[in-house]
PDB file of N, CA and C in Angstrom:
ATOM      1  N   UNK A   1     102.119  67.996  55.450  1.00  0.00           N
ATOM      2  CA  UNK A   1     102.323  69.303  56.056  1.00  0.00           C
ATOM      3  C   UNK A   1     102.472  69.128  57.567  1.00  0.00           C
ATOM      4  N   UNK A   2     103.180  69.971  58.294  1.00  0.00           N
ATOM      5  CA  UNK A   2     103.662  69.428  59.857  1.00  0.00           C
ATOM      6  C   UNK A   2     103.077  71.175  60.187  1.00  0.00           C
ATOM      7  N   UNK A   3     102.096  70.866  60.692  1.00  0.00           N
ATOM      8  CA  UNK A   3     101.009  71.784  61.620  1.00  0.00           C
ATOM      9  C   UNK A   3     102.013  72.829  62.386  1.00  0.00           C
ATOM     10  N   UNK A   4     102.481  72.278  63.343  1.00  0.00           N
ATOM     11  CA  UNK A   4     103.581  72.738  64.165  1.00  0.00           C
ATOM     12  C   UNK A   4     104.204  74.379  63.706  1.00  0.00           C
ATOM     13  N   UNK A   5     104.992  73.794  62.652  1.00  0.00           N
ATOM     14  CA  UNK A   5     105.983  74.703  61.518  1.00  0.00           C
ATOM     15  C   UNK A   5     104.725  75.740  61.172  1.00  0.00           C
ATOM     16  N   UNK A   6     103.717  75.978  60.315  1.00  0.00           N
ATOM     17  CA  UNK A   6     102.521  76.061  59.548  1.00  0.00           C
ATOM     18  C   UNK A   6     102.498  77.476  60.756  1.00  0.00           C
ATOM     19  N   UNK A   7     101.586  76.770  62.110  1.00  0.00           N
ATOM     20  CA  UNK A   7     101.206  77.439  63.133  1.00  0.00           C
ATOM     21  C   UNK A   7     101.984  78.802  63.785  1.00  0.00           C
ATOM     22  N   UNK A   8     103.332  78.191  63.547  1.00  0.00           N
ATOM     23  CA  UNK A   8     104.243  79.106  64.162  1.00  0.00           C
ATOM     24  C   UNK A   8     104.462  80.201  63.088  1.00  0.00           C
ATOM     25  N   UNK A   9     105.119  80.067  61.903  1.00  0.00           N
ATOM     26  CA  UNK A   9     104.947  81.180  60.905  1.00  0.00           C
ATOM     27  C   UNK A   9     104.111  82.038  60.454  1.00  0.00           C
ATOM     28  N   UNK A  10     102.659  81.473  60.604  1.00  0.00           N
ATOM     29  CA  UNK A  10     101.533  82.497  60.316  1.00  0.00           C
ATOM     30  C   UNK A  10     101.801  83.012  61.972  1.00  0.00           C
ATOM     31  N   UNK A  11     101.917  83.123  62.983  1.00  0.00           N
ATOM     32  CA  UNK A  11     101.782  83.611  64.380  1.00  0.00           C
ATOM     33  C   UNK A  11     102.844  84.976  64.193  1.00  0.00           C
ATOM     34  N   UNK A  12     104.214  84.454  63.435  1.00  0.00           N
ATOM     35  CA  UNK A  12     105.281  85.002  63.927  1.00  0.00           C
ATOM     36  C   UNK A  12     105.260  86.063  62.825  1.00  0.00           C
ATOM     37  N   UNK A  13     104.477  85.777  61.516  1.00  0.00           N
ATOM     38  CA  UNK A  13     103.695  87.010  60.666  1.00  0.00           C
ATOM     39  C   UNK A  13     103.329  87.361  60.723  1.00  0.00           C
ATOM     40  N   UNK A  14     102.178  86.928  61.218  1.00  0.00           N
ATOM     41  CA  UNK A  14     101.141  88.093  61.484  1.00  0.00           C
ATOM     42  C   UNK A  14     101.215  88.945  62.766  1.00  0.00           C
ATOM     43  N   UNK A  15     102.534  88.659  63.594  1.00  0.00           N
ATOM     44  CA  UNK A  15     102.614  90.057  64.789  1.00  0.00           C
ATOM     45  C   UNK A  15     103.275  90.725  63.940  1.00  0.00           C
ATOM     46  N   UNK A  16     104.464  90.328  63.422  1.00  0.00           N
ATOM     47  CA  UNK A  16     105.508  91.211  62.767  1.00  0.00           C
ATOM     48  C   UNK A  16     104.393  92.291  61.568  1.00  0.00           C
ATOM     49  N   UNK A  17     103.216  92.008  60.972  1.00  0.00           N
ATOM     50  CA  UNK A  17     102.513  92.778  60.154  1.00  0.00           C
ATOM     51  C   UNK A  17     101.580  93.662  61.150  1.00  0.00           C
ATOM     52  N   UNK A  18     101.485  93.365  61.932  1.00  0.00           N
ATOM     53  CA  UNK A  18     100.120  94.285  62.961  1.00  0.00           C
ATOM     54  C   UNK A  18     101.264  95.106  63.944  1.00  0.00           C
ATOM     55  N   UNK A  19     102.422  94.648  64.575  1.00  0.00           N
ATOM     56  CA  UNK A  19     102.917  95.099  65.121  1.00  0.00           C
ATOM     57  C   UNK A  19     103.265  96.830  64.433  1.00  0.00           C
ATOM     58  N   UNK A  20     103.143  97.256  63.417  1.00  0.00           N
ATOM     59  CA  UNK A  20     103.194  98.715  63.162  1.00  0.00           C
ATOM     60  C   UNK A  20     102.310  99.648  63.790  1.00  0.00           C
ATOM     61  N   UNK A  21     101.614  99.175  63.943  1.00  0.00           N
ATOM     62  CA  UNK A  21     100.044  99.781  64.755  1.00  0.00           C
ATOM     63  C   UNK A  21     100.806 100.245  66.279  1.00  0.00           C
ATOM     64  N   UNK A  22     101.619  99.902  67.120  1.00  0.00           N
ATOM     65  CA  UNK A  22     102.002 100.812  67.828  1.00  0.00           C
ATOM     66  C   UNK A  22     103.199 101.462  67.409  1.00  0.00           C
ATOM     67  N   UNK A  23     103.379 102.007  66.641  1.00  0.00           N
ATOM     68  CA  UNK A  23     103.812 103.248  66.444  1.00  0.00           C
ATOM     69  C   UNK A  23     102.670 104.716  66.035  1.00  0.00           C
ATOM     70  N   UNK A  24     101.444 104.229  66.163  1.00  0.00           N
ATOM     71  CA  UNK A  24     100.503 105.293  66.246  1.00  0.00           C
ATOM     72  C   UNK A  24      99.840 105.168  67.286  1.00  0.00           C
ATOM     73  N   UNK A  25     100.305 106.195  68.470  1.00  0.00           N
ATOM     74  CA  UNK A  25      99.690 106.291  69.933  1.00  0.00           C
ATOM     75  C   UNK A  25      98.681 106.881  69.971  1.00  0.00           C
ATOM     76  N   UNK A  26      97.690 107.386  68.679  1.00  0.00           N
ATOM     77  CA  UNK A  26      96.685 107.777  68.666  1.00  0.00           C
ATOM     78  C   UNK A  26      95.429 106.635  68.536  1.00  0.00           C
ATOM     79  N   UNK A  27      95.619 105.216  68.413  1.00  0.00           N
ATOM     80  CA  UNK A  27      95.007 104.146  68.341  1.00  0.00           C
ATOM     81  C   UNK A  27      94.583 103.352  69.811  1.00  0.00           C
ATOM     82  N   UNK A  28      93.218 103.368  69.733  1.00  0.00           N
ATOM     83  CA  UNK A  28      92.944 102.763  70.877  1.00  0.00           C
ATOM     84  C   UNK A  28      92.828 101.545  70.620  1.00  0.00           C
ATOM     85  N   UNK A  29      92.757 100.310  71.818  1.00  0.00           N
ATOM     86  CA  UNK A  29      92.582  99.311  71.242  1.00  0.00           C
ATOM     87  C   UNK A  29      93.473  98.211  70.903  1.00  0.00           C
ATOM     88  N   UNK A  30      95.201  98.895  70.812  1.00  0.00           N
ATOM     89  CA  UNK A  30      96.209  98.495  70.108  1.00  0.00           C
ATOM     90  C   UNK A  30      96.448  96.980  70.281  1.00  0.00           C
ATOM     91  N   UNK A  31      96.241  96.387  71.416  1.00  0.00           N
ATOM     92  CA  UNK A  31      96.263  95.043  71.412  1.00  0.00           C
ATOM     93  C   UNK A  31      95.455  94.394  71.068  1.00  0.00           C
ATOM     94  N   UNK A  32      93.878  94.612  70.693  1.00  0.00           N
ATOM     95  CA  UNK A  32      93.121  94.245  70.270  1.00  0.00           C
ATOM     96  C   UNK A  32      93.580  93.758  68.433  1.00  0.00           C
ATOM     97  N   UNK A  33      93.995  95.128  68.013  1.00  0.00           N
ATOM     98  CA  UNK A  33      94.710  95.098  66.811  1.00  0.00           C
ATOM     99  C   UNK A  33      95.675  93.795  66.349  1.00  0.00           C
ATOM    100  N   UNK A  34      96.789  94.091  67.446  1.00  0.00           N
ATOM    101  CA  UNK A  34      97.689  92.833  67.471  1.00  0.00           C
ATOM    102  C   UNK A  34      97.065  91.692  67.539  1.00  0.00           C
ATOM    103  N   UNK A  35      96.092  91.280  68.205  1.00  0.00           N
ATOM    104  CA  UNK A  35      95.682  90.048  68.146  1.00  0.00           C
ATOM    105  C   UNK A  35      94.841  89.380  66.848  1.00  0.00           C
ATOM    106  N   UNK A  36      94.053  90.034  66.290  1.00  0.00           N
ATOM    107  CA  UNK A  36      93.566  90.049  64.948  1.00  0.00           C
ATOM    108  C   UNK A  36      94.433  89.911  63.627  1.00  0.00           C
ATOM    109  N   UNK A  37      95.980  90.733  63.951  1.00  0.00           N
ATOM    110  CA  UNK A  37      96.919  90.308  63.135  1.00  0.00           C
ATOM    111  C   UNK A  37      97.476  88.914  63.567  1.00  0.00           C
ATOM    112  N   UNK A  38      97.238  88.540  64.187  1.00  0.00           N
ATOM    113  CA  UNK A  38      98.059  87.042  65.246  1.00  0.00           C
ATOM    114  C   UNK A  38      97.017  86.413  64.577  1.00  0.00           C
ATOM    115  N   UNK A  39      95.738  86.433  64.775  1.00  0.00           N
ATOM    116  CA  UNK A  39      94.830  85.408  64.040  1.00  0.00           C
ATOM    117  C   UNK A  39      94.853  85.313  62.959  1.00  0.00           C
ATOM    118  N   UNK A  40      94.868  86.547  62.035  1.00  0.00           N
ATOM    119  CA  UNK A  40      94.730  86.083  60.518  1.00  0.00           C
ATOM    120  C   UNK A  40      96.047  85.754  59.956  1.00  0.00           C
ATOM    121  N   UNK A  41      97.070  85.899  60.768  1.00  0.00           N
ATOM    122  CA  UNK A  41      98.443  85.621  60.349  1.00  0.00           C
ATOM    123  C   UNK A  41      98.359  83.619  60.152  1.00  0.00           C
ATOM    124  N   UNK A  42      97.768  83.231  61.338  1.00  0.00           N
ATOM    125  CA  UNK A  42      97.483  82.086  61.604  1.00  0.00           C
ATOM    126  C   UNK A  42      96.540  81.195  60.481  1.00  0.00           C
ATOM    127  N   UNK A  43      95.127  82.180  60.311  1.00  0.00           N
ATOM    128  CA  UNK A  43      94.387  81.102  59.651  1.00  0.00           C
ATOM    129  C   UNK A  43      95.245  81.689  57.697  1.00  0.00           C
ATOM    130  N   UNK A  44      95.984  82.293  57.693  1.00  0.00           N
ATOM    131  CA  UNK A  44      96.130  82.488  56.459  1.00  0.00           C
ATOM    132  C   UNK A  44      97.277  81.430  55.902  1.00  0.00           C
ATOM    133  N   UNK A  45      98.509  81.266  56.971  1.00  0.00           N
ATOM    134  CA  UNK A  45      99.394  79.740  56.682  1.00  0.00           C
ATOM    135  C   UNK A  45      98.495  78.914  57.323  1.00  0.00           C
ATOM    136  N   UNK A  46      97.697  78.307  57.683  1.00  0.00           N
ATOM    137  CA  UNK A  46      97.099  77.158  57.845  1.00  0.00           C
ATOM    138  C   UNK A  46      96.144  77.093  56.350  1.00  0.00           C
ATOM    139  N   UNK A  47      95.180  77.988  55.849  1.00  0.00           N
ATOM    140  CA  UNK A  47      94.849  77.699  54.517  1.00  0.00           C
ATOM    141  C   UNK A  47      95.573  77.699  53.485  1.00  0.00           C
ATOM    142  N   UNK A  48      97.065  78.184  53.425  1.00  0.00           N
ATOM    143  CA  UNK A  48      98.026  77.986  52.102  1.00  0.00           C
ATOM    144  C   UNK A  48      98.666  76.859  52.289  1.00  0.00           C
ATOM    145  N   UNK A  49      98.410  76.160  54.060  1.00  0.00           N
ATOM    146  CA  UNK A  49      99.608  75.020  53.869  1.00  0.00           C
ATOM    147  C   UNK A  49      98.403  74.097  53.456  1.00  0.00           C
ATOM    148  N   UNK A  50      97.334  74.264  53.916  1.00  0.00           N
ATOM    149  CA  UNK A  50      96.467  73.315  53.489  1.00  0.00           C
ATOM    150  C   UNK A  50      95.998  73.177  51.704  1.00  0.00           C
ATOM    151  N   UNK A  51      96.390  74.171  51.176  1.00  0.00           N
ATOM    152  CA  UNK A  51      96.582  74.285  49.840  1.00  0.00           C
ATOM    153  C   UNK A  51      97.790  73.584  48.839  1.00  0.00           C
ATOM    154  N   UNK A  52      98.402  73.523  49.467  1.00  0.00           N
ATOM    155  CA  UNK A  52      99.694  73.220  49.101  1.00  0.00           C
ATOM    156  C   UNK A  52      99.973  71.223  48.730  1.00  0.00           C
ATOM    157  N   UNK A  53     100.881  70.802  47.929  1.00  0.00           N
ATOM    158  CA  UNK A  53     101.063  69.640  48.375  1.00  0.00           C
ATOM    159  C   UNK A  53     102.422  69.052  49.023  1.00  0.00           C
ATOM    160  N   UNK A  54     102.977  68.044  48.733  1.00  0.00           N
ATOM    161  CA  UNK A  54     104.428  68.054  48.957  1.00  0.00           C
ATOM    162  C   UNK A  54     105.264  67.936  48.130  1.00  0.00           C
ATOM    163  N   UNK A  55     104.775  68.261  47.067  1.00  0.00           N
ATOM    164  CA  UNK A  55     105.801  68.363  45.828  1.00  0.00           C
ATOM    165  C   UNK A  55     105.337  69.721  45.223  1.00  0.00           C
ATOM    166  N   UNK A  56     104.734  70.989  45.956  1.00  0.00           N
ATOM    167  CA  UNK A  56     104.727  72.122  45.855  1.00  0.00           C
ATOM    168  C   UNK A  56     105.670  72.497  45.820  1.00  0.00           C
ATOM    169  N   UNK A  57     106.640  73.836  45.046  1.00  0.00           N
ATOM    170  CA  UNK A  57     107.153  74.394  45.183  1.00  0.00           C
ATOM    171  C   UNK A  57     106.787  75.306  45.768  1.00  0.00           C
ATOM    172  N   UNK A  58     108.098  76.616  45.768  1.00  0.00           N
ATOM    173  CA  UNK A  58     108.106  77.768  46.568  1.00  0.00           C
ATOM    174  C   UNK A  58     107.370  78.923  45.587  1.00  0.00           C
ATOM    175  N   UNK A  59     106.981  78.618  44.787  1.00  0.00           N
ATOM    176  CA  UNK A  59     106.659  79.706  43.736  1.00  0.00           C
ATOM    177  C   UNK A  59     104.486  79.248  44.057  1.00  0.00           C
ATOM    178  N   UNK A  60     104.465  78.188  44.015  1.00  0.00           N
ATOM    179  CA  UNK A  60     103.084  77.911  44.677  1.00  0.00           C
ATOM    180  C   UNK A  60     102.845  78.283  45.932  1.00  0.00           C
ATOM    181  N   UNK A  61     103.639  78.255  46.424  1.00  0.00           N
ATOM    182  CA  UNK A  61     103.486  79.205  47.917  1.00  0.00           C
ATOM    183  C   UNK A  61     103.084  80.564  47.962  1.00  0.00           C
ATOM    184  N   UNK A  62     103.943  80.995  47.270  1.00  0.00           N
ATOM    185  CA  UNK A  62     103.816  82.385  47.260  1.00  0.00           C
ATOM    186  C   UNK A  62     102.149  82.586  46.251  1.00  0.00           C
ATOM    187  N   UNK A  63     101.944  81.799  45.565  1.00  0.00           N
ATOM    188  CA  UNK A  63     100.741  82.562  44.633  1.00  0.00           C
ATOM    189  C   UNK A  63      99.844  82.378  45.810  1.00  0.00           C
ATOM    190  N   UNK A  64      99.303  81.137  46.285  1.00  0.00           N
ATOM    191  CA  UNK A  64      98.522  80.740  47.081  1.00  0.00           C
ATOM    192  C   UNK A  64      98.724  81.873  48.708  1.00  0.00           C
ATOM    193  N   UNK A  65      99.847  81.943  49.436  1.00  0.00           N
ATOM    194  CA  UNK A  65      99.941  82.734  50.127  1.00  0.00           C
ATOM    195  C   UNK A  65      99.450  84.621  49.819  1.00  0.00           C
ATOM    196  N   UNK A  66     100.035  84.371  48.357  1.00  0.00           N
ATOM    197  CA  UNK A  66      99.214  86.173  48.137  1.00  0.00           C
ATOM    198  C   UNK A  66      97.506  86.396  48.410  1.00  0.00           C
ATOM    199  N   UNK A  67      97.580  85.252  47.776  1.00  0.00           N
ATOM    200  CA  UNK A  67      95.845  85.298  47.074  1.00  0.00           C
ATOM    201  C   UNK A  67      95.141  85.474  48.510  1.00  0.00           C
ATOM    202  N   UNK A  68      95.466  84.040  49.457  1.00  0.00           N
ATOM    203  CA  UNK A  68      94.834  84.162  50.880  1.00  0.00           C
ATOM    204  C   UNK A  68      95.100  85.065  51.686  1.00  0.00           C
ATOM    205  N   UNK A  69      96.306  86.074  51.421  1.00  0.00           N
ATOM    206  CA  UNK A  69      96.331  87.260  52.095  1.00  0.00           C
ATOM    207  C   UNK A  69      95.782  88.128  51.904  1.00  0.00           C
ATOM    208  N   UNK A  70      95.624  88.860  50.729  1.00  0.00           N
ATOM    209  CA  UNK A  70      94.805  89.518  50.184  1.00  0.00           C
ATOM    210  C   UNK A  70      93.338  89.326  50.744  1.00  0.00           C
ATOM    211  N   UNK A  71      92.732  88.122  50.207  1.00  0.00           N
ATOM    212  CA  UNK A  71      91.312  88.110  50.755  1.00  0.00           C
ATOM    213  C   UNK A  71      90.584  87.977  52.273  1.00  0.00           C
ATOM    214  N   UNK A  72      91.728  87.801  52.634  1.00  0.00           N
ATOM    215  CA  UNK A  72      91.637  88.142  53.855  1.00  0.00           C
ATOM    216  C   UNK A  72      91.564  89.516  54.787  1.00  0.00           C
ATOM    217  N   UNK A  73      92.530  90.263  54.143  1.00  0.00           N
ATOM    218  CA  UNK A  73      92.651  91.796  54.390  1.00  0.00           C
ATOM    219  C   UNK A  73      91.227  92.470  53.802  1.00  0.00           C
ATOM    220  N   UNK A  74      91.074  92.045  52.528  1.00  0.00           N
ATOM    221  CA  UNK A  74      89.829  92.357  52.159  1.00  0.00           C
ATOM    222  C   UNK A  74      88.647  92.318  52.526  1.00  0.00           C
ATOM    223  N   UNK A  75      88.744  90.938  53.636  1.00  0.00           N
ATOM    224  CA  UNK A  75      87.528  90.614  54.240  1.00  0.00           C
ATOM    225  C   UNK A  75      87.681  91.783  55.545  1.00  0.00           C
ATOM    226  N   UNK A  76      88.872  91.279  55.972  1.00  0.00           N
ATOM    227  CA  UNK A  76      88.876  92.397  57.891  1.00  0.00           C
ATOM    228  C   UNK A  76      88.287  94.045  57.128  1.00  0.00           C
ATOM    229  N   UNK A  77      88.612  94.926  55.917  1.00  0.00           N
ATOM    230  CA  UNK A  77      88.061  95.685  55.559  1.00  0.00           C
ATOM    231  C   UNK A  77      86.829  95.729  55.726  1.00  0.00           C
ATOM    232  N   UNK A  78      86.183  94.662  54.459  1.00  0.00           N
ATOM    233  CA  UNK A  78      84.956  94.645  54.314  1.00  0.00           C
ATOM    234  C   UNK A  78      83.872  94.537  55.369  1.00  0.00           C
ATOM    235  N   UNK A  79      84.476  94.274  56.555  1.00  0.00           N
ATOM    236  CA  UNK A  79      83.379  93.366  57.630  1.00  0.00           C
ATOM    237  C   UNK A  79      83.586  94.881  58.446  1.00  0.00           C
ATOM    238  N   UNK A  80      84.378  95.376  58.403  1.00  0.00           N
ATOM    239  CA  UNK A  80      84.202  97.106  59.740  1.00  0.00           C
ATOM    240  C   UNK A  80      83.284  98.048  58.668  1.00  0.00           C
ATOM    241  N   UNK A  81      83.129  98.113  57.598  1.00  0.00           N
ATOM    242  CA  UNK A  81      82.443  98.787  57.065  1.00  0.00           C
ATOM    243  C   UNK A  81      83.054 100.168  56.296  1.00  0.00           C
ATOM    244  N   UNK A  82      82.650 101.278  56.307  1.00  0.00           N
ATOM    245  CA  UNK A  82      83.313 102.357  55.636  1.00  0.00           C
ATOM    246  C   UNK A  82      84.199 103.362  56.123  1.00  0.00           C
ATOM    247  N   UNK A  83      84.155 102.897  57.332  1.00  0.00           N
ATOM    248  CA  UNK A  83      84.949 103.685  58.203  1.00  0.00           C
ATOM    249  C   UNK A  83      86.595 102.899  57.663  1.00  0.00           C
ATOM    250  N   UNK A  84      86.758 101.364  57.683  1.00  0.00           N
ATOM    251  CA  UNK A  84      87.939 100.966  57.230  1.00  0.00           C
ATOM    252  C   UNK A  84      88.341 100.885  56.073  1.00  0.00           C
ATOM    253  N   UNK A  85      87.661 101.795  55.197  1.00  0.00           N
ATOM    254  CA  UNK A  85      87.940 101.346  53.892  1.00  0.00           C
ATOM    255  C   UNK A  85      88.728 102.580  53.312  1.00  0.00           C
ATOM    256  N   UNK A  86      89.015 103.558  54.416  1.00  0.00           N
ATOM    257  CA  UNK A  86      90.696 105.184  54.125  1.00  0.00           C
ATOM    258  C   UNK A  86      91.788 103.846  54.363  1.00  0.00           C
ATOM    259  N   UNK A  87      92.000 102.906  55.161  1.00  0.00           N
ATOM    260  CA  UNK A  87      92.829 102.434  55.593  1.00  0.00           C
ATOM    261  C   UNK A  87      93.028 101.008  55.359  1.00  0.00           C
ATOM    262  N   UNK A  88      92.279 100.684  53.729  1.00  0.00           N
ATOM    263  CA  UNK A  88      92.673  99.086  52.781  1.00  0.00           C
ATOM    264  C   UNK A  88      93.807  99.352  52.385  1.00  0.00           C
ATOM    265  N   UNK A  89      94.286 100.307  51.810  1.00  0.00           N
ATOM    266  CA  UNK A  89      95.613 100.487  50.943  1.00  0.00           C
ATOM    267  C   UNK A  89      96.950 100.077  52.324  1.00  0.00           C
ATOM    268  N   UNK A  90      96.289  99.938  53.365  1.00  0.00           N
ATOM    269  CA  UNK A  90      97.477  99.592  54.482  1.00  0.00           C
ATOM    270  C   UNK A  90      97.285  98.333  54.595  1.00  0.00           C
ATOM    271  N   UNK A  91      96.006  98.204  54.990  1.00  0.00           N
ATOM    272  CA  UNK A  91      95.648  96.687  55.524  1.00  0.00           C
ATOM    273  C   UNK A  91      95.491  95.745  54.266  1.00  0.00           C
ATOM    274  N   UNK A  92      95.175  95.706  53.137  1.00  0.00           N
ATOM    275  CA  UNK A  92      95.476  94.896  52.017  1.00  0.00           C
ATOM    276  C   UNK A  92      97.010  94.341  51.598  1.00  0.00           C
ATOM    277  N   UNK A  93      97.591  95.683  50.732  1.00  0.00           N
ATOM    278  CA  UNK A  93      98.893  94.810  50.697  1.00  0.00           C
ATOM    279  C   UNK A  93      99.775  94.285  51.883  1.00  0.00           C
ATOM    280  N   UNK A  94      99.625  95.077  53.162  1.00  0.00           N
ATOM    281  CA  UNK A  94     100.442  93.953  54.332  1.00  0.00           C
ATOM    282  C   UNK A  94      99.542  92.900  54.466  1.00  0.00           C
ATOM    283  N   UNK A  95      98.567  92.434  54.667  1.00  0.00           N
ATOM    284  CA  UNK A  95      97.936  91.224  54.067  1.00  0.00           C
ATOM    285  C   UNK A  95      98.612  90.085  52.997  1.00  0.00           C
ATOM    286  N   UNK A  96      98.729  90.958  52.006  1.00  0.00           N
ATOM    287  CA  UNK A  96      99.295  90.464  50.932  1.00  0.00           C
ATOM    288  C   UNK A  96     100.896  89.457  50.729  1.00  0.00           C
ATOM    289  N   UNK A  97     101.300  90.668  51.582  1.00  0.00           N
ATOM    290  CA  UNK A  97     102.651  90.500  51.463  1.00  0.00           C
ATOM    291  C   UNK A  97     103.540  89.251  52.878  1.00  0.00           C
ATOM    292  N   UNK A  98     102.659  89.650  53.994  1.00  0.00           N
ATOM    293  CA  UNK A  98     102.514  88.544  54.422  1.00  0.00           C
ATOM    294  C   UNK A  98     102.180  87.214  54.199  1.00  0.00           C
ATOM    295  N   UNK A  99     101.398  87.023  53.779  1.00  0.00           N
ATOM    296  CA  UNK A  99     100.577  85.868  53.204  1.00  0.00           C
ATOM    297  C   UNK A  99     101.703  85.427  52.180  1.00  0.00           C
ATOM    298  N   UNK A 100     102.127  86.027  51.102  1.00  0.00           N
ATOM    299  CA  UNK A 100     103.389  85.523  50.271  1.00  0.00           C
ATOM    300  C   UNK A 100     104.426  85.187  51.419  1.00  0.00           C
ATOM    301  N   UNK A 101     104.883  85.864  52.322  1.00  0.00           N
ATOM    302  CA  UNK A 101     106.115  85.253  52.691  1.00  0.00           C
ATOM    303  C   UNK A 101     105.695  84.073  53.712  1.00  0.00           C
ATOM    304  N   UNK A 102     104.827  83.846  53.966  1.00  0.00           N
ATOM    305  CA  UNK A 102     104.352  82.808  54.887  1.00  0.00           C
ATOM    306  C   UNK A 102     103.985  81.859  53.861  1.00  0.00           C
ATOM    307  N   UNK A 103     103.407  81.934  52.503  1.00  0.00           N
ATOM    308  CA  UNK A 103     103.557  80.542  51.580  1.00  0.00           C
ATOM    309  C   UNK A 103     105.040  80.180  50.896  1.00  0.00           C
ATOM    310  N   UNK A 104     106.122  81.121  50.822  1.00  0.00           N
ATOM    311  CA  UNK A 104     107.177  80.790  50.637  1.00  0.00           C
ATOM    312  C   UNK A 104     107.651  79.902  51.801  1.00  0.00           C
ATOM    313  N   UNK A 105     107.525  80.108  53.239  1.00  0.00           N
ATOM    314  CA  UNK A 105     108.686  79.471  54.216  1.00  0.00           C
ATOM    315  C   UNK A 105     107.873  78.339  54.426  1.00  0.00           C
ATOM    316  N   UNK A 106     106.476  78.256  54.384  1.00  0.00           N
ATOM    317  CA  UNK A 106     105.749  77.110  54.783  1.00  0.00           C
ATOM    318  C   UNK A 106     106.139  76.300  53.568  1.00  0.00           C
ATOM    319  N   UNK A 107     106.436  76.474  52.273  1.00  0.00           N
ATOM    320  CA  UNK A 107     106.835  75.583  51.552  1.00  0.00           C
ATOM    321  C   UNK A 107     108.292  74.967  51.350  1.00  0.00           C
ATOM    322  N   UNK A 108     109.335  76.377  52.175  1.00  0.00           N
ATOM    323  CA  UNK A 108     110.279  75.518  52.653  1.00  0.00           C
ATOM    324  C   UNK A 108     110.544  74.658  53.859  1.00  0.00           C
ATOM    325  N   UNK A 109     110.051  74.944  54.812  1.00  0.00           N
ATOM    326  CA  UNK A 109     109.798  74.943  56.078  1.00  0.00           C
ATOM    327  C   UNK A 109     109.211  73.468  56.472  1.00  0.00           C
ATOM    328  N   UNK A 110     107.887  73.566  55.746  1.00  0.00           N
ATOM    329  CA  UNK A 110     106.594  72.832  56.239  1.00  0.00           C
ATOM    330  C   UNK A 110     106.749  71.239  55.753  1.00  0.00           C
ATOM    331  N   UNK A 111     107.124  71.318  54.807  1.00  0.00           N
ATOM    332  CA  UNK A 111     106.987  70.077  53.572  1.00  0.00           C
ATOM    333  C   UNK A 111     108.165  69.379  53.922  1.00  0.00           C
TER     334      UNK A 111
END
């Protein structure tokens, strides 16, 4: 796996997934936001590439990329408490769906 590649795709996912958050100017904080999507964008292709082998396909990417997206979103939920939990059905599947397309390119990409 070449770190490099890995690093840059979870970065360049996870703004493109948090970046919706300014389009609601009622959110304080907003860069705070962005940056939390920048991190988990990050540690989520660094644990699918680290999952992965080199004779992974792109279809292992994607399971492994869902799964770590998901639980991840699940966790940023779980850890603010009940106040974030009107707003899993947002933050889960873009989680999700990120995390799949970041184990698809890291498995074309990376390997």
């Amino acid at each position: 796996m070449n770190s490099l590649p890995v690093i840059g795709i979870g970065a360049a996912l996870g703004l493109l997934g948090a970046a919706g958050i300014y389009f609601d100017a009622r959110v304080p904080g907003r860069h705070l936001i962005v940056a939390a999507g920048l991190l988990r964008g990050i540690l989520v292709a660094l644990i699918t590439g680290l999952s992965m082998s080199a004779h992974s396909g792109w279809l292992v990417g994607l399971g492994w990329g869902t799964l770590y997206g998901a639980l991840f979103g699940a966790m940023i939920c779980l850890s603010k408490g009940a106040a974030a939990l009107q707003h899993a059905v947002y933050i889960i599947p873009t989680s999700a769906v990120t995390g799949a397309l970041s184990g698809v390119l890291i498995a074309w990409l990376a390997f």
